[in-house]
Protein backbone atom coordinates (compact mmCIF):
# COMPACT_ATOMS: atom_id res chain seq x y z
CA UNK A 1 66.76 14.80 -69.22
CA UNK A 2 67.04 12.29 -72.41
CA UNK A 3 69.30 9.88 -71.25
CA UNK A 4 69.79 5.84 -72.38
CA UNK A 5 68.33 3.08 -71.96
CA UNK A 6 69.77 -0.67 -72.37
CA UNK A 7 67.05 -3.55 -72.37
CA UNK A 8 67.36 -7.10 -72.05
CA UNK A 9 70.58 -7.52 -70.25
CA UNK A 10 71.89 -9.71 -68.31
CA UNK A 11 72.68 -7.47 -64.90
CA UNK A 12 75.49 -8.61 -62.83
CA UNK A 13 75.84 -6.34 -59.44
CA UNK A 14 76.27 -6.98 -55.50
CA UNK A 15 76.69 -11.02 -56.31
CA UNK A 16 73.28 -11.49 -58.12
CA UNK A 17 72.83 -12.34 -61.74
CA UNK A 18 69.49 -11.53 -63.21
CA UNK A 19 67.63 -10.19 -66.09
CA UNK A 20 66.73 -6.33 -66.55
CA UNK A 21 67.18 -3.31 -68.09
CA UNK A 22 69.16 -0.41 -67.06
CA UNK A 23 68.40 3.52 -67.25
CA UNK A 24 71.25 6.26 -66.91
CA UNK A 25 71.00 10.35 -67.67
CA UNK A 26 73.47 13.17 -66.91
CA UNK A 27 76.13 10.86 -66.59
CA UNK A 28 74.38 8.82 -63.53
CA UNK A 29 72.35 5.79 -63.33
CA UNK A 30 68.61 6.64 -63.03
CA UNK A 31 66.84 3.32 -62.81
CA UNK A 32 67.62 -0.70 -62.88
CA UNK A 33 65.01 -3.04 -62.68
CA UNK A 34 62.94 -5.02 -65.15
CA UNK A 35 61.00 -3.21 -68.36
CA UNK A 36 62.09 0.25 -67.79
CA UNK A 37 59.82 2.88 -69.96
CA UNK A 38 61.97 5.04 -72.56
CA UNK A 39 61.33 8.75 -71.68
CA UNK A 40 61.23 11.42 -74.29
CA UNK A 41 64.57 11.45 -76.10
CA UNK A 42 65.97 8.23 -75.09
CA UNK A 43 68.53 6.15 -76.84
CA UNK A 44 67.28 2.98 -76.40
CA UNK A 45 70.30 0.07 -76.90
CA UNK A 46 69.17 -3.70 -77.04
CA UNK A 47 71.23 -5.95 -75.17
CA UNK A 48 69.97 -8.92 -76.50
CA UNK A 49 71.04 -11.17 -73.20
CA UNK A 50 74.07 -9.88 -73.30
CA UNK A 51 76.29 -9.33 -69.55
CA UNK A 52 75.93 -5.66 -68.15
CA UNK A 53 78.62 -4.98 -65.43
CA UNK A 54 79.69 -2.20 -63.83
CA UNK A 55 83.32 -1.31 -65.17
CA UNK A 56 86.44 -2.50 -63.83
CA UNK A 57 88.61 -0.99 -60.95
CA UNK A 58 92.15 -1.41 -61.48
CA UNK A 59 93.77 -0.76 -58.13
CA UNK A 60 97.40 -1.00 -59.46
CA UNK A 61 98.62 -0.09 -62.89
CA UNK A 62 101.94 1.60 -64.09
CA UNK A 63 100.40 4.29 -66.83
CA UNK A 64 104.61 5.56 -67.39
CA UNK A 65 103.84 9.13 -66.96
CA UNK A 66 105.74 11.55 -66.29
CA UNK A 67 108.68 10.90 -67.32
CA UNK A 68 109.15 7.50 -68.74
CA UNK A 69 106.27 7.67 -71.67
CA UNK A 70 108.06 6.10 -74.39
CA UNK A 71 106.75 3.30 -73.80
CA UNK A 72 103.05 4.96 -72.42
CA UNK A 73 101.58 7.71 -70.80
CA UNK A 74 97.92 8.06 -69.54
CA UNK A 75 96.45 9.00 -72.57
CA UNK A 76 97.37 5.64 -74.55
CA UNK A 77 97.17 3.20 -71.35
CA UNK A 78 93.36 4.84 -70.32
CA UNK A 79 92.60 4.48 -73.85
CA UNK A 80 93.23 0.44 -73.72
CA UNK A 81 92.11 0.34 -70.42
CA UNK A 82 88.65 1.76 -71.75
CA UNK A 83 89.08 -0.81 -74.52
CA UNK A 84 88.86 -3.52 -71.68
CA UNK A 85 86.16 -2.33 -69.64
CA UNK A 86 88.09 -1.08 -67.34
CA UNK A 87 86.80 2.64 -66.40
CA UNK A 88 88.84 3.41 -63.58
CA UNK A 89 92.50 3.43 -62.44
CA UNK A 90 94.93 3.98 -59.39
CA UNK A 91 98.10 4.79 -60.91
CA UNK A 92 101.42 4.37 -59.21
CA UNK A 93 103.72 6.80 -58.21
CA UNK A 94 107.46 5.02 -59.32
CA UNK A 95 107.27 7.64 -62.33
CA UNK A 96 110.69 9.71 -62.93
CA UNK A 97 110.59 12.19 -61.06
CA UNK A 98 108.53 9.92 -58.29
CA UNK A 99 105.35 10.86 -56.63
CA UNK A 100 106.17 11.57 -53.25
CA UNK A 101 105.00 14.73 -51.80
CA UNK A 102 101.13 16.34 -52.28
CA UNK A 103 102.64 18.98 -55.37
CA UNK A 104 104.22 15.87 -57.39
CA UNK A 105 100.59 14.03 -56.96
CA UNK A 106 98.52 17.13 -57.84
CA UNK A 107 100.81 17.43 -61.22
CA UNK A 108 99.95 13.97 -62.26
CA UNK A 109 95.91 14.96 -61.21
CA UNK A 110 96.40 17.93 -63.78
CA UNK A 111 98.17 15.83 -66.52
CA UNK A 112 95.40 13.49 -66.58
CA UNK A 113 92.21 15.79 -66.99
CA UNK A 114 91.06 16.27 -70.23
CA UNK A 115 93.40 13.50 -71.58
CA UNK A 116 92.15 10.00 -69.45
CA UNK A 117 89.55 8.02 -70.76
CA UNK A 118 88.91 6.00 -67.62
CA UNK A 119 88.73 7.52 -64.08
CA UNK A 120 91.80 8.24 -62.55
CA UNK A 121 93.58 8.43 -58.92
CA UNK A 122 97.15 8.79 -58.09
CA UNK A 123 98.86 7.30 -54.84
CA UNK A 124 101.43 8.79 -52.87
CA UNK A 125 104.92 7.51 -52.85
CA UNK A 126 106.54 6.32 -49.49
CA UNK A 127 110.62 6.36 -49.18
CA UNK A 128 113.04 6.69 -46.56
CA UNK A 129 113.09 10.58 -46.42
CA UNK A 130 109.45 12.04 -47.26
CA UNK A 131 107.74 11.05 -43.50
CA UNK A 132 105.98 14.46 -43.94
CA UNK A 133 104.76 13.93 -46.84
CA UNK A 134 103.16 10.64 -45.52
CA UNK A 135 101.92 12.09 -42.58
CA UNK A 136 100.10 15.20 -43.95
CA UNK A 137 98.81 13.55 -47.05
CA UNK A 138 94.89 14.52 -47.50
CA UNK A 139 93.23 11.17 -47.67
CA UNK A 140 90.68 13.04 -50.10
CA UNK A 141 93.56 12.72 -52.57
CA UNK A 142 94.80 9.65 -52.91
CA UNK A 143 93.63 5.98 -52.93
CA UNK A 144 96.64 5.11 -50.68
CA UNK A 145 100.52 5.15 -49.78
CA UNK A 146 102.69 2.97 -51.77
CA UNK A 147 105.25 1.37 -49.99
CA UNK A 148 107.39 -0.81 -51.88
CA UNK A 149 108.91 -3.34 -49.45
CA UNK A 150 111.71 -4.62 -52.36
CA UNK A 151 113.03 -3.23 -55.01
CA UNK A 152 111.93 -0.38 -57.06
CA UNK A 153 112.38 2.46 -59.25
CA UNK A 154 114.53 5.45 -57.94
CA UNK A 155 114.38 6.63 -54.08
CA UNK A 156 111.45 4.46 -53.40
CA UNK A 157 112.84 1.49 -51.55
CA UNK A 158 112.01 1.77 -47.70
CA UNK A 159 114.50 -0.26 -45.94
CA UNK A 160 114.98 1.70 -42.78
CA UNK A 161 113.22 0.01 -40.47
CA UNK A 162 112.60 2.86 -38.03
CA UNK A 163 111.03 4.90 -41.38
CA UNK A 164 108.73 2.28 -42.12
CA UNK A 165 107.54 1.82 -38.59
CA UNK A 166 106.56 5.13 -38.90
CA UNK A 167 104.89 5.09 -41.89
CA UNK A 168 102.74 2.33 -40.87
CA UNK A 169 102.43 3.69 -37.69
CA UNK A 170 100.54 7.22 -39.46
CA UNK A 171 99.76 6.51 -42.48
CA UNK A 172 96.31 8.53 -43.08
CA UNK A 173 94.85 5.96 -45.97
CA UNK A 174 95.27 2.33 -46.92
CA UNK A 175 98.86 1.07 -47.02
CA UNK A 176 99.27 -1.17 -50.05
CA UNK A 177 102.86 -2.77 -50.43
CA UNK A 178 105.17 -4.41 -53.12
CA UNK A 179 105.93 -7.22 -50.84
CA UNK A 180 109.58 -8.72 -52.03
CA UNK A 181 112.50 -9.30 -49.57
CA UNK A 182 115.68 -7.62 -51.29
CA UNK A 183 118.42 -8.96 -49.67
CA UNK A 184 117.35 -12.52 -49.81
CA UNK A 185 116.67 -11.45 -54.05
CA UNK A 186 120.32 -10.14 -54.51
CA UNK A 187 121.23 -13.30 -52.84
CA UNK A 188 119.83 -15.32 -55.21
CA UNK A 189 120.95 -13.63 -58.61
CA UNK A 190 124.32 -13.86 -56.86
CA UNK A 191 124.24 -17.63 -57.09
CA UNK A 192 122.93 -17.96 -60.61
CA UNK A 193 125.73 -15.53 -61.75
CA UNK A 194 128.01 -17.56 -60.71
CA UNK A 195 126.36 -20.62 -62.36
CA UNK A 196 125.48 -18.79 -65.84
CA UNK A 197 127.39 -15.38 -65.99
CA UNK A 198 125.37 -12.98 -67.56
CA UNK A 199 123.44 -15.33 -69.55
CA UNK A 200 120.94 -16.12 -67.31
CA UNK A 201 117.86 -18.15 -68.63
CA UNK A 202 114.49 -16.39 -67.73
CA UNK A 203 113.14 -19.62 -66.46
CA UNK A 204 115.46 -18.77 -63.32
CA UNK A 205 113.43 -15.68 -62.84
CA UNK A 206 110.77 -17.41 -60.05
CA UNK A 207 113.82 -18.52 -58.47
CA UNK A 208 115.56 -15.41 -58.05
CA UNK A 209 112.36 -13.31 -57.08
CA UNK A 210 111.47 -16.58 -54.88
CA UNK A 211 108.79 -16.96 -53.13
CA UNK A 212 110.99 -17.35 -49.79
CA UNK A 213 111.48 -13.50 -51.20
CA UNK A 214 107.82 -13.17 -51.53
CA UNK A 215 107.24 -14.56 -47.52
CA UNK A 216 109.62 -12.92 -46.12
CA UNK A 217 108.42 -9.77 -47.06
CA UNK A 218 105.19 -10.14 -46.58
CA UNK A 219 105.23 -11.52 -43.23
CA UNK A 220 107.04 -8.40 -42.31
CA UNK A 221 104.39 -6.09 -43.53
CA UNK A 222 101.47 -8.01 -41.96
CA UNK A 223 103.57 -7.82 -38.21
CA UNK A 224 103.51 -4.20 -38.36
CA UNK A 225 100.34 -3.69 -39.69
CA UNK A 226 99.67 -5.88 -37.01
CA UNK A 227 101.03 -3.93 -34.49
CA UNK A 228 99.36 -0.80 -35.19
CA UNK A 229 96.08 -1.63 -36.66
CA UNK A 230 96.92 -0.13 -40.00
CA UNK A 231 95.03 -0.66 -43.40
CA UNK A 232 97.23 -3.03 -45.45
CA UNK A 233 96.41 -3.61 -48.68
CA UNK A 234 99.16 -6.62 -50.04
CA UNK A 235 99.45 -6.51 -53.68
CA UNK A 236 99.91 -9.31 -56.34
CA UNK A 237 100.39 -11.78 -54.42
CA UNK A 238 102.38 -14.61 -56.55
CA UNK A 239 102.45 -17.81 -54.47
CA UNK A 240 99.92 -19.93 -52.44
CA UNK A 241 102.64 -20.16 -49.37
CA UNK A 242 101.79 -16.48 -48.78
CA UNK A 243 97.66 -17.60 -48.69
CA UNK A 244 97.85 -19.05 -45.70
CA UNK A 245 98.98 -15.75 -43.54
CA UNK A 246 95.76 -14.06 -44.63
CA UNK A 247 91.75 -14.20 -43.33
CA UNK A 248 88.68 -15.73 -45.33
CA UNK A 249 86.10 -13.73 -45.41
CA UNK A 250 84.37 -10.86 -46.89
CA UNK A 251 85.67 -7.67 -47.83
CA UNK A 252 82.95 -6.24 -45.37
CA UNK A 253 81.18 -8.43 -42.85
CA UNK A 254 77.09 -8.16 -42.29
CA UNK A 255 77.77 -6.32 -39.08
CA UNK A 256 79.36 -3.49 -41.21
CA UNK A 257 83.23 -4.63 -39.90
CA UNK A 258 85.65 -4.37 -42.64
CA UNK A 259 88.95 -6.27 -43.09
CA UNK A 260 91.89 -4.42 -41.60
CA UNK A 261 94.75 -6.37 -43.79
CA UNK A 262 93.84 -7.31 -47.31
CA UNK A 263 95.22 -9.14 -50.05
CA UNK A 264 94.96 -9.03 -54.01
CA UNK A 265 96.49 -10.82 -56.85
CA UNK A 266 96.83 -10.03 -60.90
CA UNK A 267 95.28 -11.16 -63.61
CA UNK A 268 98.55 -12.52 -65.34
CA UNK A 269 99.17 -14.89 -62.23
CA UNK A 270 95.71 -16.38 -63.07
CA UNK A 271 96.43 -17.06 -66.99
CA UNK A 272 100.29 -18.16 -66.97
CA UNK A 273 102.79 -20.02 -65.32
CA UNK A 274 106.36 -21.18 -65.36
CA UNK A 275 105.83 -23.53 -68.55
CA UNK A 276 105.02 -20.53 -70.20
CA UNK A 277 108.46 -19.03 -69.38
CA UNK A 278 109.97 -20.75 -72.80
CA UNK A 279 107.15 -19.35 -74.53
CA UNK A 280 107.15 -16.14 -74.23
CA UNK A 281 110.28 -15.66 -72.36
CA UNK A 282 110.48 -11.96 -71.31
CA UNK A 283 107.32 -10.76 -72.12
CA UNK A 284 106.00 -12.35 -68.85
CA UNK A 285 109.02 -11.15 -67.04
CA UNK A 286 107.38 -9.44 -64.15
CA UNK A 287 108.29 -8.41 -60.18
CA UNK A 288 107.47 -10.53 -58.43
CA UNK A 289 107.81 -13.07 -60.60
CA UNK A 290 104.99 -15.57 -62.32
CA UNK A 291 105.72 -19.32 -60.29
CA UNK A 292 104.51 -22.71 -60.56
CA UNK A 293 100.98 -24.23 -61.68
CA UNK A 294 99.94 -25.05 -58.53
CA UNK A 295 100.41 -21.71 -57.21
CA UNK A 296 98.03 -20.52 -60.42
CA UNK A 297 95.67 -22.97 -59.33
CA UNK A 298 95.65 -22.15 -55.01
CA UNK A 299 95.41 -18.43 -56.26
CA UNK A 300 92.23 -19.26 -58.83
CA UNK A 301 90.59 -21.03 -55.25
CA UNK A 302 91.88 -18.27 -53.21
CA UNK A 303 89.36 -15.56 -55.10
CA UNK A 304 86.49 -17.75 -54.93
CA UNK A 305 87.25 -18.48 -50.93
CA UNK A 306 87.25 -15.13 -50.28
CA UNK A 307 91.19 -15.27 -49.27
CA UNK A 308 91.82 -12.75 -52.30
CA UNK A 309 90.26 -9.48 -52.23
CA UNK A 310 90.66 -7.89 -55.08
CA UNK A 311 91.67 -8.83 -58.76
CA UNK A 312 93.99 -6.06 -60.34
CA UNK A 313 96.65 -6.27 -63.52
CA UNK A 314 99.56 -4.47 -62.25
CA UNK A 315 99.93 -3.33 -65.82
CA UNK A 316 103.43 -2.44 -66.96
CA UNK A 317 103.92 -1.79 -70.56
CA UNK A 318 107.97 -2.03 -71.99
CA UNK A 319 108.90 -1.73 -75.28
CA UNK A 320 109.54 -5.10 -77.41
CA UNK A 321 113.20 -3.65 -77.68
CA UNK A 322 113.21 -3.52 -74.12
CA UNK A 323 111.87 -6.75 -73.45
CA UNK A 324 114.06 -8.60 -76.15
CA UNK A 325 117.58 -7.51 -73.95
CA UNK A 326 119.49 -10.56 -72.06
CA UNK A 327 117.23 -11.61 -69.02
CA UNK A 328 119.61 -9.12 -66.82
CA UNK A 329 118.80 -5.99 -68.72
CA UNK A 330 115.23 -6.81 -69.43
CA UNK A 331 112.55 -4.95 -67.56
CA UNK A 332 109.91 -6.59 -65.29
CA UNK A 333 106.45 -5.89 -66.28
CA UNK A 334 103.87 -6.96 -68.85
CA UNK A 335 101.11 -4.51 -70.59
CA UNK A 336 97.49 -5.95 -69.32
CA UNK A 337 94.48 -3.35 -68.98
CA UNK A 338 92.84 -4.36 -72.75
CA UNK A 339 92.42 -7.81 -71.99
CA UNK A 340 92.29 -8.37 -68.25
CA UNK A 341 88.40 -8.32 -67.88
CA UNK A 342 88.39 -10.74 -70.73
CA UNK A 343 90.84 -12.86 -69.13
CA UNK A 344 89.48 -13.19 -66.08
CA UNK A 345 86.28 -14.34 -68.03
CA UNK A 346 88.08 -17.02 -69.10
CA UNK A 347 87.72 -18.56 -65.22
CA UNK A 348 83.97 -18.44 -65.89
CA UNK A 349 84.10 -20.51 -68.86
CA UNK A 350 86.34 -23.09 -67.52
CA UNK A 351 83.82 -23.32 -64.22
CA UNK A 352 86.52 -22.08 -61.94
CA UNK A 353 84.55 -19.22 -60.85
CA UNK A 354 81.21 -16.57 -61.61
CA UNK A 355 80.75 -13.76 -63.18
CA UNK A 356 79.19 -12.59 -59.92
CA UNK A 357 82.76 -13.19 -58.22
CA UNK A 358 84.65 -11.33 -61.11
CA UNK A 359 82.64 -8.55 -60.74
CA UNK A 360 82.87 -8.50 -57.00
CA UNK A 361 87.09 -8.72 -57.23
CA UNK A 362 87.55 -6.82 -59.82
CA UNK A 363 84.80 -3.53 -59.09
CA UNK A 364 82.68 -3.65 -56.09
CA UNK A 365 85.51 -4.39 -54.02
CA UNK A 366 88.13 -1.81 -54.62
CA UNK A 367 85.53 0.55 -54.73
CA UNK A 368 84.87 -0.40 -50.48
CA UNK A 369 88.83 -0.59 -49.96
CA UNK A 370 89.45 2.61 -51.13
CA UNK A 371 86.40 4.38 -50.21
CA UNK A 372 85.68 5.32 -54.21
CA UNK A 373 82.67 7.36 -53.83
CA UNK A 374 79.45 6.68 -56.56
CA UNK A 375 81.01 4.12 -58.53
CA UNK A 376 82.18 -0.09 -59.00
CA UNK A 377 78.35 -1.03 -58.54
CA UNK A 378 74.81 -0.61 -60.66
CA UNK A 379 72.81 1.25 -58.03
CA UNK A 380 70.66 4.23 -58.76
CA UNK A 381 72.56 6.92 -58.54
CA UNK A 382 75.91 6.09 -59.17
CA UNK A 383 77.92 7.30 -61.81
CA UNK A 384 77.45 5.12 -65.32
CA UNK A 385 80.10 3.21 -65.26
CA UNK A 386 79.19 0.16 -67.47
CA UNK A 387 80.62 -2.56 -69.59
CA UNK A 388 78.65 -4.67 -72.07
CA UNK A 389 80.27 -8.02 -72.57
CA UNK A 390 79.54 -10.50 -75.17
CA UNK A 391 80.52 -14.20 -75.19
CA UNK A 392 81.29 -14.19 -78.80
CA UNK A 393 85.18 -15.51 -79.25
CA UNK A 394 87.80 -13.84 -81.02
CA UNK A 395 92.10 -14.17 -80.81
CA UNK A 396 93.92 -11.32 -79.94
CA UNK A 397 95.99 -9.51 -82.58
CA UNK A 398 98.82 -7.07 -82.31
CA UNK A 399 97.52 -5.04 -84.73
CA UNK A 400 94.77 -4.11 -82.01
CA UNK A 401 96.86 -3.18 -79.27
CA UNK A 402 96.10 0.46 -77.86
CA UNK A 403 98.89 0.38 -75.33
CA UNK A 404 101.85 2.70 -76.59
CA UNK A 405 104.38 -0.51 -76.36
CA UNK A 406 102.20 -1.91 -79.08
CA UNK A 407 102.47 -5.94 -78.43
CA UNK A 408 100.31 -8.23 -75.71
CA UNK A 409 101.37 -11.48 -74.19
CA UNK A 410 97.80 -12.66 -74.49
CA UNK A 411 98.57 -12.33 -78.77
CA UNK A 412 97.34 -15.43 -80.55
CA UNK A 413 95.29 -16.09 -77.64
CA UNK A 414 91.31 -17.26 -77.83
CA UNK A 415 89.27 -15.40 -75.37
CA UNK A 416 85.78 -16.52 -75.16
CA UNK A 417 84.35 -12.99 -74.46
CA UNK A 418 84.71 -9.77 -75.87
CA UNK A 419 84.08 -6.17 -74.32
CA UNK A 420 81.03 -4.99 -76.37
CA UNK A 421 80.74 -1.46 -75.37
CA UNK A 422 82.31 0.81 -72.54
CA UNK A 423 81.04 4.07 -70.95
CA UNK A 424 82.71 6.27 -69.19
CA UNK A 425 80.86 8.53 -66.87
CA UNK A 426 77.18 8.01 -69.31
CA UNK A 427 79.18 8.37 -72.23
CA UNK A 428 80.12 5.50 -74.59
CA UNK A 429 83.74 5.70 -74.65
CA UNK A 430 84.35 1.94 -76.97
CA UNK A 431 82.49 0.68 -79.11
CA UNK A 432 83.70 -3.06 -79.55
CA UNK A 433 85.60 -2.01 -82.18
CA UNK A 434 87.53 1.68 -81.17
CA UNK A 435 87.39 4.72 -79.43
CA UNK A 436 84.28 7.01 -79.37
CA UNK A 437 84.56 10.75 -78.88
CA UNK A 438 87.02 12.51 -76.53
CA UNK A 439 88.52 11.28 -73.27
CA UNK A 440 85.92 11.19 -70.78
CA UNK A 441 87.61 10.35 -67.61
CA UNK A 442 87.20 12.28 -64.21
CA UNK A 443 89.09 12.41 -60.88
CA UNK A 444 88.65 10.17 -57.78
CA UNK A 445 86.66 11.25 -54.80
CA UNK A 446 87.28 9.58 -51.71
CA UNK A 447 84.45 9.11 -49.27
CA UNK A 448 86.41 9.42 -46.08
């Protein structure tokens, strides 16, 4: 069938870097290698040098639907997303009503066809009362179980201890956790009541959601995963104290073994740190909370050691009303899919990592965590996923903000790269300047 052919790009796939072109038909790729041969019909796109990736896997983004989608829903959030490169995401399920039994998860499956423009899968909630939910969920339908080990939206807390035993205990997929020690959390906003009433600075906010919070947390989840060899899957993780509890290595070793407990941080823990608190203030409010420098800097080493796993957003979009409340009432979370792949870039132009190593964090391997069948890599095959990236600079505007909330914390910033083009399942979905055609977007399928 006529499909399309790019030339004279810059591949990046499966850690190598190399020059070639790239043929894809029916929505699949058909051929990579080095002077493909247009067939009859093709559109034939010149690269000119420019970076061909496969698109981004976000493992962890907040999309607000249903429920709470004033401030976005999957039709605006998968539109920026596509914007960004990013052509797939794992929604969680802290929506109103929550996600937490195999009827709520199917409704979100049926909200988003027709409407995503990225790929889309939906995790199951985990809370103290829905153990039969857990246990019987198909793990054809889900990336994972949620478990959020501190505080969270609605009945979604899991602080019995004999519950979350359990859970880890038969837990059919991947486990992935919000890893943040409540009590010790209340115990700290306690104390800086006391000192500033309700006028609490935001600065305070790393010290509230500490990293003792963080630790605490975190060691907790790792003992029971421990204890009965469960997939764990920690997300953002915020501090380098919590680096040291977890194994270098690959994703999967040579000898086809594959990491039991793994870890990932966020893109916004890569780009910002507490100086930037009096910046920006609430707009980089965020659970758990953005720390010090030098835990920016052990997390940037951490992805090129092979400590971090996976490179995610954790996007969270609010409304600038919302955010511009007293620290107290302001929600956590910070809208991130547009410019995430960009960001992360950003590492490769200040020599603190590849492209190679972006692509491997950020695609290839959530695609072998959560068993994402045909996609995150270039191989024959495999659905077209793709993202042409340009290192031409531009500053980020908030007139160009797809997200529903309508406002970045990256605005004013200079990214070196831009995203060029995006498909979506072989068709273009962005072209470097807006959307193209309808949403494109299909569901997940698991290969398990």
């Amino acid at each position: 069938m006529p499909g399309t052919l790019i030339v004279n790009a810059r591949l990046v796939n499966e850690g190598r870097e190399f020059d070639g072109d790239l043929r894809f038909a029916n929505g699949r790729i058909t051929h990579v290698g080095g002077q493909l041969s247009a067939q009859p019909g093709d559109q034939v796109i010149e690269a000119g040098g420019r970076l061909l990736l496969p698109g981004m896997i976000d493992d962890q983004v907040h999309f607000r639907e249903p429920g709470l989608t004033h401030k976005g829903d999957i039709a605006s959030e998968s539109a920026a997303a596509a914007a960004g490169g990013l052509t797939t995401f794992m929604d969680m399920p802290n929506t109103t009503p929550p996600t937490l039994d195999a009827d709520a998860l199917e409704a979100k499956y049926r909200s988003a066809a027709g409407r995503a423009w990225s790929n889309f899968g939906f995790y199951l909630g985990a809370s103290n009362d829905n153990l039969e939910a857990v246990r019987t969920l198909d793990p054809k339908t889900s990336p994972g179980i949620k478990v959020f080990m501190g505080a969270s939206t609605g009945n979604m807390l899991v602080d019995n201890p004999d519950t979350l035993d359990a859970i880890f205990r038969e837990a059919p997929t991947p486990i992935i956790t919000h890893c943040e020690d409540t009590p010790t959390i209340d115990a700290n906003l306690a104390l800086f009541k006391v000192k500033y009433g309700e006028d609490i600075p935001v600065e305070c906010h790393p010290d509230i959601r500490s990293r003792e919070a963080c630790i605490k947390s975190t060691r907790l989840a790792l003992s029971l995963a421990r204890k009965h060899d469960t997939r764990l899957h920690v997300l953002h993780i915020s501090t380098a104290d919590e680096l040291a509890l977890f194994q270098a290595g690959p994703l999967v070793r040579s000898d086809g073994v594959r990491k039991r407990i793994t870890a990932e941080t966020c893109v916004h823990f890569l780009r910002f740190d507490r100086s930037d608190y009096g910046r920006l203030g609430n707009l980089i409010k965020c659970n758990p909370a953005i720390k010090d420098a030098s835990d920016r800097e052990a997390l940037i080493r951490a992805l090129a050691d092979n400590v971090i796993d996976v490179l995610a957003t954790d996007h969270a979009p609010h409304t600038l009303e919302e955010k511009s409340r007293p620290y107290s009432q302001a929600p956590s979370g910070l809208p991130l899919v547009q410019y995430a792949l960009v960001a992360a870039l950003e590492l490769v132009h200040e020599k603190k990592s590849t492209v190679a190593q972006i692509v491997n964090k950020f695609a290839h391997a959530p695609a072998q965590l959560f068993d994402v069948k045909e996609r995150g890599y270039l191989r024959e095959g495999y659905w077209a996923d793709l993202v042409l990236v340009e290192n031409e600079p531009f500053t980020v505007r908030r007139e160009d903000v797809l997200s529903k909330c309508g406002w970045s914390p990256f605005e004013g910033t200079t990214f070196q790269s831009r995203v060029g083009a995006t498909w979506v399942n072989g068709r273009m979905v962005w072209n470097g300047e807006h959307l193209m055609g309808t949403p494109n977007g299909q569901r997940l399928e698991f290969d398990r």
